[in-house]
C-alpha atoms as a PDB file:
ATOM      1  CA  UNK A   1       9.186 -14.291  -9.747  1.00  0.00           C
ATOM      2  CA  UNK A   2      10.419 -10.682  -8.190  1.00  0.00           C
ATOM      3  CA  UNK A   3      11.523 -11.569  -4.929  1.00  0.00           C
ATOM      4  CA  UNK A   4       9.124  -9.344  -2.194  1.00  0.00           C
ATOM      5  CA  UNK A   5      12.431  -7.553  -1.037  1.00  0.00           C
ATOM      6  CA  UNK A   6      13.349  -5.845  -4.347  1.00  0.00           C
ATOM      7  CA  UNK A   7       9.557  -4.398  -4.047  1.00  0.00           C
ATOM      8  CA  UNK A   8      11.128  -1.575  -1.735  1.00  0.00           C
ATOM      9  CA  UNK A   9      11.457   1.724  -3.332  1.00  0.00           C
ATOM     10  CA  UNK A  10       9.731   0.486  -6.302  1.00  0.00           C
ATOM     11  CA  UNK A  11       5.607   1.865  -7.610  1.00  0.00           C
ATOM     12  CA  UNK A  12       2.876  -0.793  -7.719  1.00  0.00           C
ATOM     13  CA  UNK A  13      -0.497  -1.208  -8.126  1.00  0.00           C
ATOM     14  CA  UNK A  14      -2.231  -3.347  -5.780  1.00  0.00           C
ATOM     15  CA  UNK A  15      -6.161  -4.225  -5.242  1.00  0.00           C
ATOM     16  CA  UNK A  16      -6.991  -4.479  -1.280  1.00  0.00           C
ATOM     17  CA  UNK A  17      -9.766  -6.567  -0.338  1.00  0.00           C
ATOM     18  CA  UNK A  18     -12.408  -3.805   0.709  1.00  0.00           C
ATOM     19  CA  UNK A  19     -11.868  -1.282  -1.877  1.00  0.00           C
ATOM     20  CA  UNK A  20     -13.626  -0.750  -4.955  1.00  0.00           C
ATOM     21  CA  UNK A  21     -10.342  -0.270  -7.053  1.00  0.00           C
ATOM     22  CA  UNK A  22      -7.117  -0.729  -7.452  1.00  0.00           C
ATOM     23  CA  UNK A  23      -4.210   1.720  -6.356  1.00  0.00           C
ATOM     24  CA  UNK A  24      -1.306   3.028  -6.994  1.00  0.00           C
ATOM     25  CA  UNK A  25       1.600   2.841  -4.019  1.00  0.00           C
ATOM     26  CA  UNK A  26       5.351   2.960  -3.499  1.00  0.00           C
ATOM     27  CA  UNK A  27       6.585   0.005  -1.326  1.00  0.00           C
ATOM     28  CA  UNK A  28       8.337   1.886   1.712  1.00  0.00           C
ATOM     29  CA  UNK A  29       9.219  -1.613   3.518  1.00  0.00           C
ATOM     30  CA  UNK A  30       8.151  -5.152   3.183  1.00  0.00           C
ATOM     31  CA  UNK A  31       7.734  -7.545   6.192  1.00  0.00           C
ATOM     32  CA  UNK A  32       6.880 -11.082   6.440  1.00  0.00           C
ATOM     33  CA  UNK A  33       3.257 -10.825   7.274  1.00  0.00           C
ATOM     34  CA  UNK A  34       2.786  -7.567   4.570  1.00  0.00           C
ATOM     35  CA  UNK A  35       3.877  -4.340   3.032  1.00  0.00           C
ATOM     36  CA  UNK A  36       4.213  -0.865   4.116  1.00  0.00           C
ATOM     37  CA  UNK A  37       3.123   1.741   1.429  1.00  0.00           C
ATOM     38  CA  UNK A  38       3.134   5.337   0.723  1.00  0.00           C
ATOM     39  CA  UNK A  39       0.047   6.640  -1.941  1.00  0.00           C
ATOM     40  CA  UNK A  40      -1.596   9.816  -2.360  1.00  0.00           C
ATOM     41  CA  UNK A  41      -4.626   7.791  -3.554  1.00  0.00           C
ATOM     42  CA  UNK A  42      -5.400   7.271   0.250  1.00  0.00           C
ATOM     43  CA  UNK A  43      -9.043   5.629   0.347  1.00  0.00           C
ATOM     44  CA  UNK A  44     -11.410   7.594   2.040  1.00  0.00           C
ATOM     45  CA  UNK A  45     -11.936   4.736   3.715  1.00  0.00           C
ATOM     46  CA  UNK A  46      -8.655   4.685   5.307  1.00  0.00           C
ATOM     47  CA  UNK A  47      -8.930   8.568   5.795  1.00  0.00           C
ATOM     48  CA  UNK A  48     -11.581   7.990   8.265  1.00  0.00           C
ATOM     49  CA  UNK A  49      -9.753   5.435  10.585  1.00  0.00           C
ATOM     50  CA  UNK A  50      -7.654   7.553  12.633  1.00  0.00           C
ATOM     51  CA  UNK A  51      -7.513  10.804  13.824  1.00  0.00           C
ATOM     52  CA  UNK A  52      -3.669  10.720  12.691  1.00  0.00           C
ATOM     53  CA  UNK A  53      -4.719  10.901   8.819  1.00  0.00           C
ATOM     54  CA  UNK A  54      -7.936  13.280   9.173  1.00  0.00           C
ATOM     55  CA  UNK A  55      -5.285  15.582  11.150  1.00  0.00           C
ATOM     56  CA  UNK A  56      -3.541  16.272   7.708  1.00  0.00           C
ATOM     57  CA  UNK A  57      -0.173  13.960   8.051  1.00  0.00           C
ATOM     58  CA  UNK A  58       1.819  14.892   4.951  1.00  0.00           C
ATOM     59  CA  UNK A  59       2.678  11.635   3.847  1.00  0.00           C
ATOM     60  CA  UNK A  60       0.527   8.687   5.749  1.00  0.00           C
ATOM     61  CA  UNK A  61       2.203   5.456   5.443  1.00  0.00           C
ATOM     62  CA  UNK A  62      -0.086   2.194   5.457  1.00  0.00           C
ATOM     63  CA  UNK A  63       0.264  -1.370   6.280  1.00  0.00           C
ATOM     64  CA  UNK A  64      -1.508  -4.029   4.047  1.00  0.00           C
ATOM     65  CA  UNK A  65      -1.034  -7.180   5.151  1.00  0.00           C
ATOM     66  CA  UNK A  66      -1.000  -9.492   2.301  1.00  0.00           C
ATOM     67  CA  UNK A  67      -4.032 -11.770   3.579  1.00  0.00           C
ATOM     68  CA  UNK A  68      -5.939  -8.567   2.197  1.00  0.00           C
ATOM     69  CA  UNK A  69      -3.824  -8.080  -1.146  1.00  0.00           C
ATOM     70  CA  UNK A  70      -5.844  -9.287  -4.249  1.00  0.00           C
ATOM     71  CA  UNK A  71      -3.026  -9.031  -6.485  1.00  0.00           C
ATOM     72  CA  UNK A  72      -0.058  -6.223  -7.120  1.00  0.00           C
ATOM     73  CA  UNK A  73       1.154  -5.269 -10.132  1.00  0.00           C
ATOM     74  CA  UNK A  74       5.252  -4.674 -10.011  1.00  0.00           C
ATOM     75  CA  UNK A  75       7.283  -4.371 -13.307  1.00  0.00           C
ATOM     76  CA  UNK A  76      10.494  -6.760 -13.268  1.00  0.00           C
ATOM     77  CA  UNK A  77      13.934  -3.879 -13.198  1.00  0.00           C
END
């Protein structure tokens, strides 16, 4: 089992509960309740929840808290 720490810096995939597919994300920080992660396969979805993010920020960084994570995909390094 990876331990959730050494999931920082590193590319998953992860299915959220709400979206219709999975993603593809770096891990920017993990935290006990979730994960923070960068992706430039923002859901529209998520593109319409703040004015932040429709405002153009450059690199939007999202927290999924893992009561909403289906599964993630990491590869053991």
């Amino acid at each position: 089992m990876i331990d959730l720490h050494a999931l920082r810096d590193k590319t998953v995939v992860l299915k959220i509960t709400g979206f219709p597919h999975p993603i593809t994300a770096t891990v920017v920080n993990v935290e006990i309740s979730g994960i923070w992660i960068l992706t430039q396969e923002l859901p529209p979805e998520l593109a319409q929840a703040g004015a932040l993010i429709q405002a153009g920020a450059r690199k939007p960084v999202v927290f999924v808290p893992f009561s909403q994570v289906l599964y993630l995909v990491a590869t053991q390094e």
